[in-house]
C-alpha atoms as a PDB file:
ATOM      1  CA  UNK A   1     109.539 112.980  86.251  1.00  0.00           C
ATOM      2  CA  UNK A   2     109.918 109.960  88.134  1.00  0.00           C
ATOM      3  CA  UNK A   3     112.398 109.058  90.547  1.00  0.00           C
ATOM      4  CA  UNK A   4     114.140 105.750  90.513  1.00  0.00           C
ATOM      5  CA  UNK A   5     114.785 104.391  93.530  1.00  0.00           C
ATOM      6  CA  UNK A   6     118.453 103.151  94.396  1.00  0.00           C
ATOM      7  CA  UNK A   7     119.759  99.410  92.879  1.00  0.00           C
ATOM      8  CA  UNK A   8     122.143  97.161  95.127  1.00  0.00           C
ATOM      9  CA  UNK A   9     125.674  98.444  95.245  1.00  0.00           C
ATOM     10  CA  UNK A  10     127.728  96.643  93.211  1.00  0.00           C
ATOM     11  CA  UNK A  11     129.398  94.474  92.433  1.00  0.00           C
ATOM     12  CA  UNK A  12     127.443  92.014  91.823  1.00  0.00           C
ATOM     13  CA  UNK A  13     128.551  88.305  91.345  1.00  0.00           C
ATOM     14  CA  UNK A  14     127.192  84.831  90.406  1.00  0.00           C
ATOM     15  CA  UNK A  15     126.711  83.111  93.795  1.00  0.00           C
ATOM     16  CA  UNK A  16     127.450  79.457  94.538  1.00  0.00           C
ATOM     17  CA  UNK A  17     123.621  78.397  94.234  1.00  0.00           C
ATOM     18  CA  UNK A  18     123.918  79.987  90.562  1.00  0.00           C
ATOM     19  CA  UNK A  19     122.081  83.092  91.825  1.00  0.00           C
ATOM     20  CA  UNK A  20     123.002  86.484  91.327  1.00  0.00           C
ATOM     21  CA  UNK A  21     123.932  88.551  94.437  1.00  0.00           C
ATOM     22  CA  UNK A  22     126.226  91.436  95.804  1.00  0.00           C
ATOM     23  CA  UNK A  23     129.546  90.367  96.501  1.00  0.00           C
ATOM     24  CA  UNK A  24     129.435  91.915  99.944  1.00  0.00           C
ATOM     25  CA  UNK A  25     130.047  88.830 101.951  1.00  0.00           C
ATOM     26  CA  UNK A  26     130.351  86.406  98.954  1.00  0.00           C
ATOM     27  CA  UNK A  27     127.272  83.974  99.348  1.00  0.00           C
ATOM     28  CA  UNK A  28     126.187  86.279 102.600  1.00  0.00           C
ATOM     29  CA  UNK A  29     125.560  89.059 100.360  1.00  0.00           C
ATOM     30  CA  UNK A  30     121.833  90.607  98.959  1.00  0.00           C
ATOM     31  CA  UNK A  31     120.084  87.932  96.324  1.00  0.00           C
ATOM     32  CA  UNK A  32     119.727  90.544  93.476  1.00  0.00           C
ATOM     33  CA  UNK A  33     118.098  87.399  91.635  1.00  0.00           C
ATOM     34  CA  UNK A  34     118.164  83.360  89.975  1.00  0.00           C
ATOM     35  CA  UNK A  35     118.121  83.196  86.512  1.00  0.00           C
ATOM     36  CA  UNK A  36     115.909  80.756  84.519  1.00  0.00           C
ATOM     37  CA  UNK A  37     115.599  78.262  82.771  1.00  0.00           C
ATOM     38  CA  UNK A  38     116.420  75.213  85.209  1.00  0.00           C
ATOM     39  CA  UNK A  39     116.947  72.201  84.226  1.00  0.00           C
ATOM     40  CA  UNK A  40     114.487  69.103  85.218  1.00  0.00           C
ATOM     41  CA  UNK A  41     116.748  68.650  88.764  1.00  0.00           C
ATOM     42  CA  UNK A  42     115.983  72.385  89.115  1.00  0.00           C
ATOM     43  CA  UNK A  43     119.735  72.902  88.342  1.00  0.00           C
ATOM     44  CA  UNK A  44     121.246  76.202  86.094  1.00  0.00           C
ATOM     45  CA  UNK A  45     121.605  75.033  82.267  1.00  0.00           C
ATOM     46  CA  UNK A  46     124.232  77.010  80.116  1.00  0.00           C
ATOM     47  CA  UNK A  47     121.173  79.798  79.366  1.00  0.00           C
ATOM     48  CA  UNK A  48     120.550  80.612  82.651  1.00  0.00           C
ATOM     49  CA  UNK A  49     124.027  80.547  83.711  1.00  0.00           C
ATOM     50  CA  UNK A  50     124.496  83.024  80.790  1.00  0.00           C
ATOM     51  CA  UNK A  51     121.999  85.246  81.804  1.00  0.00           C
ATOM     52  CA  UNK A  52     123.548  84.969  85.391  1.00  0.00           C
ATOM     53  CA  UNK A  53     126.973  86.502  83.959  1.00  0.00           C
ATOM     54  CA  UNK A  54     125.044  89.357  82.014  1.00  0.00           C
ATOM     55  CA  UNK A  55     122.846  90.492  85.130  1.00  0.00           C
ATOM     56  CA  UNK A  56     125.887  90.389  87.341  1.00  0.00           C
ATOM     57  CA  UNK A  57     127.749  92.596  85.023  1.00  0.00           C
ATOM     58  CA  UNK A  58     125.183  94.836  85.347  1.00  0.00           C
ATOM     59  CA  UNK A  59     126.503  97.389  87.635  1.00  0.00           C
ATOM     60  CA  UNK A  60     129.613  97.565  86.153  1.00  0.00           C
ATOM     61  CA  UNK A  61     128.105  98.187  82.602  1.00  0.00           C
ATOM     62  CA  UNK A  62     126.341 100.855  83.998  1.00  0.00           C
ATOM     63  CA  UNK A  63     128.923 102.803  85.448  1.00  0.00           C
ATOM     64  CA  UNK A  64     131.148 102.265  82.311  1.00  0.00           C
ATOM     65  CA  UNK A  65     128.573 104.204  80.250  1.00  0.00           C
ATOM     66  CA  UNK A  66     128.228 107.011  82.791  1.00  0.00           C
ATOM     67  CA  UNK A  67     131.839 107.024  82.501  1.00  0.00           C
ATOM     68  CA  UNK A  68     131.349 107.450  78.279  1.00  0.00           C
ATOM     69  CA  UNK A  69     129.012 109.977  78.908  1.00  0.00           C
ATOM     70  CA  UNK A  70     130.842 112.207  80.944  1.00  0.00           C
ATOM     71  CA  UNK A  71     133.291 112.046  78.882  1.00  0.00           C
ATOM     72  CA  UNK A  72     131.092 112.958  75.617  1.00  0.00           C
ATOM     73  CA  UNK A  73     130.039 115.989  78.283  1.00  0.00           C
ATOM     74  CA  UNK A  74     131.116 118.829  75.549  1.00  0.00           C
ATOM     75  CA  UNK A  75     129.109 117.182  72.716  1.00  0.00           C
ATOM     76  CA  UNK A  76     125.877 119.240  72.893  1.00  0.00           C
ATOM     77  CA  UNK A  77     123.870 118.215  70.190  1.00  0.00           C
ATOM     78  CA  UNK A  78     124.850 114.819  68.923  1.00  0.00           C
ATOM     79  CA  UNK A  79     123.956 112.929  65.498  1.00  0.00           C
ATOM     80  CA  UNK A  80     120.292 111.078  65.481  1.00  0.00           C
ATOM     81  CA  UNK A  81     121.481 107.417  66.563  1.00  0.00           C
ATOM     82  CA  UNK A  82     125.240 108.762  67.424  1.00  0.00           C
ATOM     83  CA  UNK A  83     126.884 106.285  70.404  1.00  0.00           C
ATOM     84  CA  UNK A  84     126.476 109.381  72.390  1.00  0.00           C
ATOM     85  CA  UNK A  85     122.974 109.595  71.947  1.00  0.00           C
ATOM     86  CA  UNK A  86     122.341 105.993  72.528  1.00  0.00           C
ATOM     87  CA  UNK A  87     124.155 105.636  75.389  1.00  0.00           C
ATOM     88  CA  UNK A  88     122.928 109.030  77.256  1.00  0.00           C
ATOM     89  CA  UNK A  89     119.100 107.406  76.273  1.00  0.00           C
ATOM     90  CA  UNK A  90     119.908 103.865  77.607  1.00  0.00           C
ATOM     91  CA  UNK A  91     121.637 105.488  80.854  1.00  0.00           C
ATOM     92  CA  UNK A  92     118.031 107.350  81.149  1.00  0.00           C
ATOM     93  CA  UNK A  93     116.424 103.998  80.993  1.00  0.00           C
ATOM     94  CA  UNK A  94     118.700 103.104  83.491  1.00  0.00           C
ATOM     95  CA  UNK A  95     118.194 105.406  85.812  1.00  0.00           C
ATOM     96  CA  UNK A  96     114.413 106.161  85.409  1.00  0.00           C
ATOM     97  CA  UNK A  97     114.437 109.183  83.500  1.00  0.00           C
ATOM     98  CA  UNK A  98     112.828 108.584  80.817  1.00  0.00           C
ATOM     99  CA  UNK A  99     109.432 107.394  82.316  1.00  0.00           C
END
């Protein structure tokens, strides 16, 4: 098995140049990344701003499913395709496990 190495510490936040970055610091903080497309003044559009708000939700998301499947904890064997079962395989995504 693989190990994943660690992400930036959330949270993360849409930065004044439209990037995405950790909020430590506000615009000071780690570029986690710029979204595309740009527009032909190499200004955000509505898509990229969009994916902006996604990516920076990202840690957040994350930690609410760990959250979900801690909770599930006690169900051992759920259905095929069960939202326990999806979300314990998409945290393993997540986290590198399933490589």
């Amino acid at each position: 098995m693989k190990t994943m190495s660690t992400h930036t510490p959330g949270p993360w936040g849409i930065r004044s140049t439209g990037s995405v970055g950790s909020m430590s610091g506000s615009d000071k903080g780690d570029m986690i990344c710029f979204t595309y497309p740009c527009d032909e003044n190499g200004s955000e559009t509505p898509e990229s701003r969009a994916n902006a708000r996604l990516i920076a939700a990202a840690p957040e998301m994350k930690a609410l499913l760990a959250d979900y499947a801690a909770q599930a904890k006690n169900v051992v064997s759920p259905r095929p395709g069960s939202l326990i079962e999806r979300t314990r395989a998409l945290l393993a995504r997540i986290e590198g496990r399933d490589e």
